[in-house]
Protein backbone atom coordinates (compact mmCIF):
# COMPACT_ATOMS: atom_id res chain seq x y z
CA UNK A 1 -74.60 -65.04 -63.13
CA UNK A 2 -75.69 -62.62 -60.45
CA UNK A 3 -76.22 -58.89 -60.96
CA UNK A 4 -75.31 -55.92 -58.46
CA UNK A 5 -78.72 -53.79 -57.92
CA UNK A 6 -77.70 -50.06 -57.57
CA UNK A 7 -78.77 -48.68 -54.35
CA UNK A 8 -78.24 -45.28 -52.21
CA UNK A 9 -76.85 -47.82 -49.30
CA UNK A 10 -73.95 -49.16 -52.36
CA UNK A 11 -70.96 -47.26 -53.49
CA UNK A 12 -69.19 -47.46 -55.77
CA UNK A 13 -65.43 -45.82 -55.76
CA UNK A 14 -63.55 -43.72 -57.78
CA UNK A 15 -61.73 -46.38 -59.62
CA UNK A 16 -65.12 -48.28 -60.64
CA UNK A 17 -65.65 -47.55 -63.99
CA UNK A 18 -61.76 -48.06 -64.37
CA UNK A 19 -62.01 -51.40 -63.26
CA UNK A 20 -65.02 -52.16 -65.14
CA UNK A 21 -62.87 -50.77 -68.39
CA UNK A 22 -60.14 -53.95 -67.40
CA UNK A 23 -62.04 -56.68 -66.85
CA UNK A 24 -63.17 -56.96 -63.60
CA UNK A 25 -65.16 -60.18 -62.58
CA UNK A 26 -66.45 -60.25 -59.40
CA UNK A 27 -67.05 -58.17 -56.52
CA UNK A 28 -67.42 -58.14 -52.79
CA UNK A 29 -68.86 -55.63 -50.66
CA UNK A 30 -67.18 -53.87 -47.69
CA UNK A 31 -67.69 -50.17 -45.97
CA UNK A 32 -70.85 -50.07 -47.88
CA UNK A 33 -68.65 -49.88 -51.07
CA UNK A 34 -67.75 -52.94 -53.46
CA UNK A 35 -64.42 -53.77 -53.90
CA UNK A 36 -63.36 -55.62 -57.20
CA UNK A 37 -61.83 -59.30 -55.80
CA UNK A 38 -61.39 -60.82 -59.14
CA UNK A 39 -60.13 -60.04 -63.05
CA UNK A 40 -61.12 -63.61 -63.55
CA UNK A 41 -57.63 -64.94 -63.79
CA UNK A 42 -56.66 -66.03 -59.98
CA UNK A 43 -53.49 -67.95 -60.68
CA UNK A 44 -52.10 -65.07 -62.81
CA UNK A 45 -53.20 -62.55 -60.75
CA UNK A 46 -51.28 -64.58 -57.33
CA UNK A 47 -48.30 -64.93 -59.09
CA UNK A 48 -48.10 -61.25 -60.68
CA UNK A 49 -48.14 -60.02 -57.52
CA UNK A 50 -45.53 -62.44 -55.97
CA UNK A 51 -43.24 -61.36 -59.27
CA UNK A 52 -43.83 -58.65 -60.35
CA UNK A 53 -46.73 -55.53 -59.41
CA UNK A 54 -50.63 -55.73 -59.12
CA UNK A 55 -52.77 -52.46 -58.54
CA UNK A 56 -56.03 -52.97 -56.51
CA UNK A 57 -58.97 -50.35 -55.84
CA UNK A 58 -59.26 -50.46 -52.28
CA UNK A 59 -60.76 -47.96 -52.13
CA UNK A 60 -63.61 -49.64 -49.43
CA UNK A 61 -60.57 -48.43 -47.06
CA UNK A 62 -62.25 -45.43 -45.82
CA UNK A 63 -60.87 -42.81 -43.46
CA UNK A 64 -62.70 -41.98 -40.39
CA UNK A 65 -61.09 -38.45 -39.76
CA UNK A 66 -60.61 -36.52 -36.41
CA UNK A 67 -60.06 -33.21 -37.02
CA UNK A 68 -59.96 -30.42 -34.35
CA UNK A 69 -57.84 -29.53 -31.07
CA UNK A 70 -58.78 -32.83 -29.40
CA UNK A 71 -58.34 -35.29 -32.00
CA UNK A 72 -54.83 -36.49 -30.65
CA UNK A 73 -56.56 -37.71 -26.70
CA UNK A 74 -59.72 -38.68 -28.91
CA UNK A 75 -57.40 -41.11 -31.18
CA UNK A 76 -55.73 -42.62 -27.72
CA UNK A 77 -58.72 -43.06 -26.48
CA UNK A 78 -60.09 -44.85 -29.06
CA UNK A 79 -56.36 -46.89 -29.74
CA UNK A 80 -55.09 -49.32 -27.17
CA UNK A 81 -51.49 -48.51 -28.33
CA UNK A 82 -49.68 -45.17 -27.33
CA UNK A 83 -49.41 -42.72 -29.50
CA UNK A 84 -47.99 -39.90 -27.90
CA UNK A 85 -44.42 -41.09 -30.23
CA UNK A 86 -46.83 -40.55 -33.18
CA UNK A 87 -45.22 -38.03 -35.81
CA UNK A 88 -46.91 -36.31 -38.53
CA UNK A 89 -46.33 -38.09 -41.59
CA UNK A 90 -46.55 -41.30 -39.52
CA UNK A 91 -48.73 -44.18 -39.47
CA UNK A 92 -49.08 -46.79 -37.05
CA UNK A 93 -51.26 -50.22 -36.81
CA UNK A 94 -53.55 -50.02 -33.52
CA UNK A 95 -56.06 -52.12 -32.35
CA UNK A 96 -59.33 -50.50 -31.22
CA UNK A 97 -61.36 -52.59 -28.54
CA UNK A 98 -64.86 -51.96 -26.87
CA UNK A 99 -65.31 -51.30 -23.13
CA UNK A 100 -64.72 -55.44 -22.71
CA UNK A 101 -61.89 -55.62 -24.88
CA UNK A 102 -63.18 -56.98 -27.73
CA UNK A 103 -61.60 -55.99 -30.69
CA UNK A 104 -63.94 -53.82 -33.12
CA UNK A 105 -61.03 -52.72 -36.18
CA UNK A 106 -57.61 -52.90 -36.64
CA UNK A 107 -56.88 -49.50 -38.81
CA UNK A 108 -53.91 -48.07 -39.52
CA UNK A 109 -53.69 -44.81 -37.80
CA UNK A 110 -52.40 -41.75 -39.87
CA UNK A 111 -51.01 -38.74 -38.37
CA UNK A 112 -52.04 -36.21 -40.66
CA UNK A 113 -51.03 -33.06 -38.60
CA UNK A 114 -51.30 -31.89 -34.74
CA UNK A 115 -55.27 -31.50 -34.88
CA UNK A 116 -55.92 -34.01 -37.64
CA UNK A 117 -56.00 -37.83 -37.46
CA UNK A 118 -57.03 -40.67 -40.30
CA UNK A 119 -57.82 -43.93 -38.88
CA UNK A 120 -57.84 -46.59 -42.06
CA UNK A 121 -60.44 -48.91 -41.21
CA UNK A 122 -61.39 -52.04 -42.09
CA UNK A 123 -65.06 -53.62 -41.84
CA UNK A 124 -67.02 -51.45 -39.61
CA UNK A 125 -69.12 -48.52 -38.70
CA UNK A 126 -66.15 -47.00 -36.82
CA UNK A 127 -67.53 -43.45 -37.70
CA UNK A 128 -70.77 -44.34 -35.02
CA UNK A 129 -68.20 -45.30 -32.55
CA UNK A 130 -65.43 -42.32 -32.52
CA UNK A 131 -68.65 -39.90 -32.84
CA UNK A 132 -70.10 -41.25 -30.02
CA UNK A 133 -67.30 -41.04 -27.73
CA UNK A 134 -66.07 -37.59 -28.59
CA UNK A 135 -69.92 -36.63 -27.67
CA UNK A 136 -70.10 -38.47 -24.47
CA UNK A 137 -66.51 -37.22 -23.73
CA UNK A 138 -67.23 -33.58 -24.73
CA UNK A 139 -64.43 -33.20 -26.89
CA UNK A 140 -63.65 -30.54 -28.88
CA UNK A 141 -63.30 -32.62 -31.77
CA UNK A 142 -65.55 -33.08 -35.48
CA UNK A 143 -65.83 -36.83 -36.69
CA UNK A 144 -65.84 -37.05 -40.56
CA UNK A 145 -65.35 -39.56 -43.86
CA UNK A 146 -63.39 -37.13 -45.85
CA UNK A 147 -62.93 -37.58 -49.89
CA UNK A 148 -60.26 -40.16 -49.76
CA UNK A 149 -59.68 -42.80 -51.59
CA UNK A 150 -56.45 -45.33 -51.92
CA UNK A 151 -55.45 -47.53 -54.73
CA UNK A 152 -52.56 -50.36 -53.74
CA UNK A 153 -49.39 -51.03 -55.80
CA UNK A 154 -48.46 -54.26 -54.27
CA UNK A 155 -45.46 -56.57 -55.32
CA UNK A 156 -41.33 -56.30 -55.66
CA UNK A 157 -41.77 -54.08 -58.49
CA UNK A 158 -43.95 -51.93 -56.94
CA UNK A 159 -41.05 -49.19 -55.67
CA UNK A 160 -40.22 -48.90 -59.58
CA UNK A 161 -43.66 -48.01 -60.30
CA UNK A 162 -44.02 -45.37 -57.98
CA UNK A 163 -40.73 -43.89 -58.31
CA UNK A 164 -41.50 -43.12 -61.81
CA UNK A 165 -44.67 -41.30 -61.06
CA UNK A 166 -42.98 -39.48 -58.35
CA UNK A 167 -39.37 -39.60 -58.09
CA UNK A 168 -36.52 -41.80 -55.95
CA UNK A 169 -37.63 -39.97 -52.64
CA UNK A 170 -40.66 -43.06 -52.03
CA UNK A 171 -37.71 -44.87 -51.52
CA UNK A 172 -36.91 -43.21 -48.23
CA UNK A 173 -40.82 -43.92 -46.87
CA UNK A 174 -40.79 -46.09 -43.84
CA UNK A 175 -42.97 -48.57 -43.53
CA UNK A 176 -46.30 -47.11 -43.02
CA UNK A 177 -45.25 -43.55 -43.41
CA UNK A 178 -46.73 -41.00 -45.99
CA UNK A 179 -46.32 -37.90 -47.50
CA UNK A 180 -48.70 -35.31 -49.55
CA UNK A 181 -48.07 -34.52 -52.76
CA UNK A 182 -49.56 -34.93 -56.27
CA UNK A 183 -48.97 -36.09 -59.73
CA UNK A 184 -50.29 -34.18 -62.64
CA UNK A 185 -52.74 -32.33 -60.68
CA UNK A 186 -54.09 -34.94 -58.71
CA UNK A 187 -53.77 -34.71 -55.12
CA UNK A 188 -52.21 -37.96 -53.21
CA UNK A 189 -50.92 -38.92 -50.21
CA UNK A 190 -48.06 -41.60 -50.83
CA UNK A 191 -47.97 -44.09 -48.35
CA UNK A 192 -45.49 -47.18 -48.01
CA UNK A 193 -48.10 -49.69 -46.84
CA UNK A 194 -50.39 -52.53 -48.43
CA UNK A 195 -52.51 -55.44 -47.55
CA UNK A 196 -49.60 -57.88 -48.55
CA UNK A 197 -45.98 -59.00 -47.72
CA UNK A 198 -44.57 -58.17 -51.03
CA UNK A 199 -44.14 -54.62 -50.31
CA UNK A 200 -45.94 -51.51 -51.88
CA UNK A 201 -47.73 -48.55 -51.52
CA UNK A 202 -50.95 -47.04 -51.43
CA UNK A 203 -51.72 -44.37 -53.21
CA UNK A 204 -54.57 -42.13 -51.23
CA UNK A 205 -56.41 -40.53 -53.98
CA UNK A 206 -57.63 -36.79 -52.42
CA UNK A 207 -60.05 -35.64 -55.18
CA UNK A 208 -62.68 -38.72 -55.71
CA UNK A 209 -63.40 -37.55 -59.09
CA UNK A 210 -60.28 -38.06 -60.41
CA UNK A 211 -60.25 -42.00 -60.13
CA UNK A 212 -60.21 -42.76 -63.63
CA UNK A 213 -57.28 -40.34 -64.28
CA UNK A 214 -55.18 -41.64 -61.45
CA UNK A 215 -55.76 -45.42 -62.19
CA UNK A 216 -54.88 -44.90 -65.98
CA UNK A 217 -51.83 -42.80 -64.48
CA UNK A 218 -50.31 -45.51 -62.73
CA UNK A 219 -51.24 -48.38 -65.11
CA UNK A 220 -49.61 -46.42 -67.91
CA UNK A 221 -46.29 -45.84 -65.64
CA UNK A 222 -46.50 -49.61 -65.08
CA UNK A 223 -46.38 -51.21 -68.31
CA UNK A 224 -42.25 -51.47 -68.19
CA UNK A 225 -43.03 -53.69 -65.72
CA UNK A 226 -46.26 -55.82 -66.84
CA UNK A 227 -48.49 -54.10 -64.06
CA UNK A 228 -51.70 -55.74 -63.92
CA UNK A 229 -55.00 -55.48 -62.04
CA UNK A 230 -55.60 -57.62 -59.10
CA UNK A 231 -57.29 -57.02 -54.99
CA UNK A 232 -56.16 -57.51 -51.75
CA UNK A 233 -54.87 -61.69 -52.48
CA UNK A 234 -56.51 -64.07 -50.39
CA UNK A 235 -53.85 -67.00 -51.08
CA UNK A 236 -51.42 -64.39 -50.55
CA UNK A 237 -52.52 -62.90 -47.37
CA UNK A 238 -52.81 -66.73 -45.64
CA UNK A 239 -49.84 -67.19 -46.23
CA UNK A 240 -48.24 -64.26 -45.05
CA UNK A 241 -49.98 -64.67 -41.88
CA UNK A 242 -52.58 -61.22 -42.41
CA UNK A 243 -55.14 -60.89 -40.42
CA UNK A 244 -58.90 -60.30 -42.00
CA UNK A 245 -60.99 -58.41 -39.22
CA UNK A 246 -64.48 -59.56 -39.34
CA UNK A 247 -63.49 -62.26 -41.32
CA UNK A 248 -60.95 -64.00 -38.80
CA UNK A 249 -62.45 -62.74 -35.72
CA UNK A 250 -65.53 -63.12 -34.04
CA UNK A 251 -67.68 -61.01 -31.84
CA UNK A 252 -65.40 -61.88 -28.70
CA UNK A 253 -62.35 -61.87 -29.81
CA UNK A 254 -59.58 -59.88 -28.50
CA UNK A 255 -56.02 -58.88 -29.76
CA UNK A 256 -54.07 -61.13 -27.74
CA UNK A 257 -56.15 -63.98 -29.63
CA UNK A 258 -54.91 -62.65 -32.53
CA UNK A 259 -51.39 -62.26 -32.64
CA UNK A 260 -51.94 -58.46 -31.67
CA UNK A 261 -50.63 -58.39 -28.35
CA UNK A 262 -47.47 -56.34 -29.44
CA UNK A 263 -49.70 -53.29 -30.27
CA UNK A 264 -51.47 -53.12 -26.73
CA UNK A 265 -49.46 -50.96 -24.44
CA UNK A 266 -50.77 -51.65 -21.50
CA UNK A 267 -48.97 -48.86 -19.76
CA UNK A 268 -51.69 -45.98 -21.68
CA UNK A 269 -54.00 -43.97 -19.82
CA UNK A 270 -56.94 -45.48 -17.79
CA UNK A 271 -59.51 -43.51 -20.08
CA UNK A 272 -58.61 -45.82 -23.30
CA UNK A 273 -61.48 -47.77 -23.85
CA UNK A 274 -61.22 -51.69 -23.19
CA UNK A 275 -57.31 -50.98 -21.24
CA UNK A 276 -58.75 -52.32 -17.77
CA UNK A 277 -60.54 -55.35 -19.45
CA UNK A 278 -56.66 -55.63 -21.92
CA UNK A 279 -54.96 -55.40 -18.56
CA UNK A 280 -57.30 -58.21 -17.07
CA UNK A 281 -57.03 -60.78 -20.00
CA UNK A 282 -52.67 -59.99 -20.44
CA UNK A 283 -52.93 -61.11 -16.57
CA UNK A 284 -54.98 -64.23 -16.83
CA UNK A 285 -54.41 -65.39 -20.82
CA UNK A 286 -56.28 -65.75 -23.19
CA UNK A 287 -58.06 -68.80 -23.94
CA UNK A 288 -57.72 -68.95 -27.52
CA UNK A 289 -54.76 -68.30 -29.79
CA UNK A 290 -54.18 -67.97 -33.78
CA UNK A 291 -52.45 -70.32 -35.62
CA UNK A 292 -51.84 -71.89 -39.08
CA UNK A 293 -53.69 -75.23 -39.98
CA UNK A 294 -52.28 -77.22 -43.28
CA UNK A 295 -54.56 -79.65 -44.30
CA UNK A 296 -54.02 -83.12 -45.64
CA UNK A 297 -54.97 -83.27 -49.48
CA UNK A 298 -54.21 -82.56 -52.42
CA UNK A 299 -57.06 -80.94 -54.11
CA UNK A 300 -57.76 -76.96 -54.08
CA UNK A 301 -60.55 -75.66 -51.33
CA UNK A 302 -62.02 -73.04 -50.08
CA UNK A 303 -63.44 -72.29 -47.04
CA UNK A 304 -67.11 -71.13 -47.98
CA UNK A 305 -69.38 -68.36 -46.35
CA UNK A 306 -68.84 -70.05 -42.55
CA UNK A 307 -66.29 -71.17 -40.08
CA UNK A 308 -65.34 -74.45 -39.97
CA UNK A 309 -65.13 -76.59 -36.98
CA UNK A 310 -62.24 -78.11 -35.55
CA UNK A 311 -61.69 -80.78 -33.40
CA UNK A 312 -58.95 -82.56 -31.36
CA UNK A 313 -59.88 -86.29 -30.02
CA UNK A 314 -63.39 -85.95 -30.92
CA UNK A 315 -63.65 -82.52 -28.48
CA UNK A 316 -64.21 -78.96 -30.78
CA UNK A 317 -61.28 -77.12 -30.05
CA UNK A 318 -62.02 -74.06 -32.50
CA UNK A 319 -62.53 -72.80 -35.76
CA UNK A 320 -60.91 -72.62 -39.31
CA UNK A 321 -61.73 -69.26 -40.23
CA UNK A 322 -60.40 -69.20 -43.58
CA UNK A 323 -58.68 -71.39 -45.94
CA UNK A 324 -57.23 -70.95 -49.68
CA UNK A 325 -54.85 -73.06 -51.68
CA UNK A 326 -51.04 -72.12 -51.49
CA UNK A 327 -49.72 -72.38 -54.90
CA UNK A 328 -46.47 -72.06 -53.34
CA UNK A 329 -46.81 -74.72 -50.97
CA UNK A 330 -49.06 -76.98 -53.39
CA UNK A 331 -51.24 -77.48 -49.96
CA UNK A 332 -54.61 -76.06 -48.26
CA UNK A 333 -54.10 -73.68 -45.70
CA UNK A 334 -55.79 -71.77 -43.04
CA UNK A 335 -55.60 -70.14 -39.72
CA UNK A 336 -57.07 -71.82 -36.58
CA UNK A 337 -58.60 -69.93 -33.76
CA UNK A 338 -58.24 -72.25 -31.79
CA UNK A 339 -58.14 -73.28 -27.78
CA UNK A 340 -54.56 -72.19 -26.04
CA UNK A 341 -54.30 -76.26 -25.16
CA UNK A 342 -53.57 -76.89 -28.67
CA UNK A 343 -49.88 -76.46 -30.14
CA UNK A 344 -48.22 -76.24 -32.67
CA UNK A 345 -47.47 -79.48 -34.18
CA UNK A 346 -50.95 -80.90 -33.01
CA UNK A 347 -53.18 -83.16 -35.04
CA UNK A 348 -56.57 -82.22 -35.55
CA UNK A 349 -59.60 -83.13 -37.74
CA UNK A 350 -61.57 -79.82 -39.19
CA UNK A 351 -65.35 -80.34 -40.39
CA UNK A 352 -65.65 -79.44 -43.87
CA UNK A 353 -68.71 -79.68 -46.09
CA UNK A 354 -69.66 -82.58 -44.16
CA UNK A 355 -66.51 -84.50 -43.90
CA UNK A 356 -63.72 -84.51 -41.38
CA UNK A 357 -60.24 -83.37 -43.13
CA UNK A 358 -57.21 -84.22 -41.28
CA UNK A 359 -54.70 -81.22 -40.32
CA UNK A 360 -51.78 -80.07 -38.49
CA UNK A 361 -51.38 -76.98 -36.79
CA UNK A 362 -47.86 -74.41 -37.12
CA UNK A 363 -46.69 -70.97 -36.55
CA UNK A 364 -48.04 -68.61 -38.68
CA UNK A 365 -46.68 -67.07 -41.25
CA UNK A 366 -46.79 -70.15 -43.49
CA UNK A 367 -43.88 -68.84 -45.68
């Protein structure tokens, strides 16, 4: 067994001793955080959140915060989709690109009032980035991580959950919208969002010091319903088609690869960063594309710490990038990113742990 050696550069979050407390098995690391990705029951932990309701810290989402009277043209200029239809109390899924077009995060955006903007971020040092650019574009505008912190409620039973910690109005949320509020002192920011299909929300803890409190909070309101721990569900999330930044993409890979052409609005100002090269690559194509890969066998797998190669008549058409069993479809799975002269439908032979595995591409989402 491996150990975790403490260290100024490794956080942990507000919910880690609370996670510790239930059982918590393994952890990743991401934001310079870990994030729990195991309770040590992954079959039980799949299906509790396909069923019923799972609560993850994900707290490693961390909010990169524009604050100040040119946040809103510092956010479009960092977001390839228009915002200027962006209410308060709204958030929205962007794609954020460098100067070629490469995609560098996929947050959701929050509009947190006129002068004040979250950006959700996956993997990155997106702080570096948005600081830079509000220097070299003199805005008037202060680049921060704020004390914020969310914990998921994922699954069909999540709504119940949360209604009972703060009343039939989370019903009315739409998708990726939020409000402020707070539950016995703690201050939140309900959001109807989640790194799954199954519905949910994410709770955005204000106060970090109050992780314990608010984990206990919700697992107590939970227990009508079985609530459980769990993480952001890897068997899940391949099948429902979710994209991992970092983990799906590589260092050229741009949204149209990645079945995120339908948040690039290619009509937004010339000053967005990476529109002209977006504009160039919507003209010509892309020459890869994203799709699902179910492999022949019938055996769990997993994909390992690298790609995988893939190739079609004995050429290397692409990569596996991930790949999980589907315990609802009793097959591996993955997503291809893959050359746009392979189709859905295609046969193709991936190269895994030494030995060619036979596959088929599709659509994605697998269910």
């Amino acid at each position: 067994m491996f150990g975790i050696t403490p260290s100024a550069r490794l956080r942990p979050s507000p919910f880690f001793e609370a996670t510790i407390a239930d059982g918590v098995t393994a952890f990743t690391t991401y934001n310079h955080m870990l994030m729990p990705t195991s309770f040590g029951h992954p079959e039980t932990e799949y299906w509790r959140l396909i069923n019923g309701v799972s609560m993850w810290d994900v707290a490693v989402e961390r909010q990169v915060q524009l604050l100040g009277p040119d946040a809103g043209r510092l956010a479009q200029i960092l977001s390839s989709r228009d915002l200027t239809k962006c209410h308060v109390g709204q958030g929205k899924y962007v794609a954020l690109c460098n100067h070629a077009g490469t995609l560098i995060n996929d947050p959701i955006l929050l509009k947190m009032a006129e002068d004040r903007y979250w950006l959700s971020i996956a993997d990155s040092n997106i702080w570096f980035w948005a600081r830079a650019i509000a220097a070299e574009r003199k805005l008037n505008v202060v680049v921060s991580e704020p004390d914020v912190s969310p914990l998921a409620v994922q699954g069909p039973k999540a709504g119940a959950v949360v209604a009972s910690l703060f009343g039939d109005w989370i019903h009315e949320l739409k998708y990726f919208w939020f409000k402020e509020t707070s539950v016995q002192g703690i201050p939140v920011a309900v959001a109807r969002s989640g790194w799954s299909k199954q519905g949910g929300f994410e709770l955005y803890l204000l106060d970090g010091s109050q992780g314990t409190k608010l984990w206990n909070l919700v697992k107590e309101a939970g227990k009508p319903w079985d609530i459980g721990p769990g993480n952001p569900n890897v068997f899940e999330r391949i099948e429902s088609g979710l994209l991992s930044y970092g983990g799906d993409t590589d260092d050229n890979t741009n949204p149209f690869e990645v079945r995120m052409g339908k948040y690039v609005d290619l009509y937004v100002p010339d000053d967005v960063i990476g529109i002209e090269a977006l504009r160039r690559i919507h003209r010509t194509g892309p020459v890869r594309h994203q799709l699902g890969v179910l492999l022949e066998g019938d055996e769990p797998t997993a994909l390992g710490f690298l790609w995988h190669s893939i190739y079609k008549n004995g050429v290397k058409v692409g990569d596996l990038t991930n790949c999980a069993w589907s315990y609802r479809l009793k097959k591996n799975i993955g997503f291809a990113l893959i050359s746009t002269q392979c189709v859905r439908g295609d046969t193709v032979d991936v190269i895994k742990d030494g030995k060619s595995v036979r596959g088929t591409l599709c659509e994605l989402p697998f269910i």
